[in-house]
Protein backbone atom coordinates (compact mmCIF):
# COMPACT_ATOMS: atom_id res chain seq x y z
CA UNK A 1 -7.44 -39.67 123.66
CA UNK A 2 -6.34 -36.46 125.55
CA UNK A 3 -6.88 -35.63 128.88
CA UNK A 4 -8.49 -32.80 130.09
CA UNK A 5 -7.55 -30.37 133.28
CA UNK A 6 -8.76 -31.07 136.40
CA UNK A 7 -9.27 -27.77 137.68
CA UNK A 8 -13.30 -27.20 137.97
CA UNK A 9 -14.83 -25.64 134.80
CA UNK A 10 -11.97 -25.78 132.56
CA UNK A 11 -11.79 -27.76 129.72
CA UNK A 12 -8.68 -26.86 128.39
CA UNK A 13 -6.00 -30.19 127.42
CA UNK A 14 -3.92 -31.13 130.09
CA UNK A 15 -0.30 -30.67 129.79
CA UNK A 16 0.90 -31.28 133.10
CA UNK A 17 0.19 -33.83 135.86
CA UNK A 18 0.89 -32.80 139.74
CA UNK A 19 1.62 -35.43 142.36
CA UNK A 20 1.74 -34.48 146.17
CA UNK A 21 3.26 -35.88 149.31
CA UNK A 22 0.97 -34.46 152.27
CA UNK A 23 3.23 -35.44 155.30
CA UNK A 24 6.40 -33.71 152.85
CA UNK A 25 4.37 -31.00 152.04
CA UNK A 26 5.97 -31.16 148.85
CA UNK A 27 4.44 -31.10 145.26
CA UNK A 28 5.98 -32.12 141.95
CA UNK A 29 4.59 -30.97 138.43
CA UNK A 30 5.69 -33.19 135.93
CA UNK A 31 5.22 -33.65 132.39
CA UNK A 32 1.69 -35.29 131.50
CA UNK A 33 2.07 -38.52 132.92
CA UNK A 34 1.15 -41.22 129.81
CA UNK A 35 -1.89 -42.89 132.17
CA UNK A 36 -4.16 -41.41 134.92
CA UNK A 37 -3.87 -41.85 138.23
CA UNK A 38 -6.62 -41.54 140.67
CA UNK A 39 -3.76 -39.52 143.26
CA UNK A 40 -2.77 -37.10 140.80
CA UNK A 41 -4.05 -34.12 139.28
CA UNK A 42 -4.17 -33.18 135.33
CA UNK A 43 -3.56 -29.38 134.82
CA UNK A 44 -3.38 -27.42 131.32
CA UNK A 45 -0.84 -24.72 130.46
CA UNK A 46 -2.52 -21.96 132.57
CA UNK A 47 -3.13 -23.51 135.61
CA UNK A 48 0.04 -25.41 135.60
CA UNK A 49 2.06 -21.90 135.82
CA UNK A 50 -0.38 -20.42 138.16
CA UNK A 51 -0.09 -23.20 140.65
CA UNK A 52 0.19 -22.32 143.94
CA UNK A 53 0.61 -24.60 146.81
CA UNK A 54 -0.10 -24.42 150.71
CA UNK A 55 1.89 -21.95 152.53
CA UNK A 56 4.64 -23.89 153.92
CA UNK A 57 4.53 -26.52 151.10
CA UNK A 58 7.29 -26.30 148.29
CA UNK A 59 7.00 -27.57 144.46
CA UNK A 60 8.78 -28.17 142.21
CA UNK A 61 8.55 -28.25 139.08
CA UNK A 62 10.40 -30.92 136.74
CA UNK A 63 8.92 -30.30 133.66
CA UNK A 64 11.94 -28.59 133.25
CA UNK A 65 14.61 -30.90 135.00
CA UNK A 66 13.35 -33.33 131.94
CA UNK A 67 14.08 -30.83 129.32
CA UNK A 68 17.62 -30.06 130.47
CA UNK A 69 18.71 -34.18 130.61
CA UNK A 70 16.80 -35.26 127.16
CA UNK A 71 19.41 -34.79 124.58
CA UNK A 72 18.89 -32.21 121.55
CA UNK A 73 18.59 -33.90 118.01
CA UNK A 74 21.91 -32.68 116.45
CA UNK A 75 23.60 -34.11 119.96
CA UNK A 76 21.59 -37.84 118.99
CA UNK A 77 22.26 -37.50 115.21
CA UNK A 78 26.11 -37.14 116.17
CA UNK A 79 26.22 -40.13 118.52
CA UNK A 80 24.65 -42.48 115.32
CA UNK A 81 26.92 -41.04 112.93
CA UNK A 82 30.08 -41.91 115.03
């Protein structure tokens, strides 16, 4: 079952989930996380690259931190084969 976004009126699929630390006032956007949380907010596409935070508060945003460290195909197929 997908998830939807959590933003008020949309009911696009949710692609990202964003987790906050109040007393940090620091959010992270990470990939979808695989369950809900009740803490934790689903966002889709749009609203995930329009996010804006607090003034003061700084995200970031690993979506892309777990791109860069997951391993391409060709780099995995070349591992097996050696």
């Amino acid at each position: 079952m997908t998830r939807q976004c959590a933003r008020p009126g949309c009911a696009h699929q949710a692609v990202a989930t964003l987790e906050y630390d109040y007393r940090g006032q620091t959010g992270w956007l990470h990939r979808l996380s695989p369950e809900p949380h009740p803490m934790t907010h689903d966002l889709c596409p749009d609203h995930a690259a329009r996010l804006s935070l607090p003034r003061g508060w700084r995200l970031e945003d690993l979506r892309m931190v777990a791109s860069l460290v997951q391993p391409r195909p060709a780099e995995v197929a070349g591992q097996i084969a050696s």
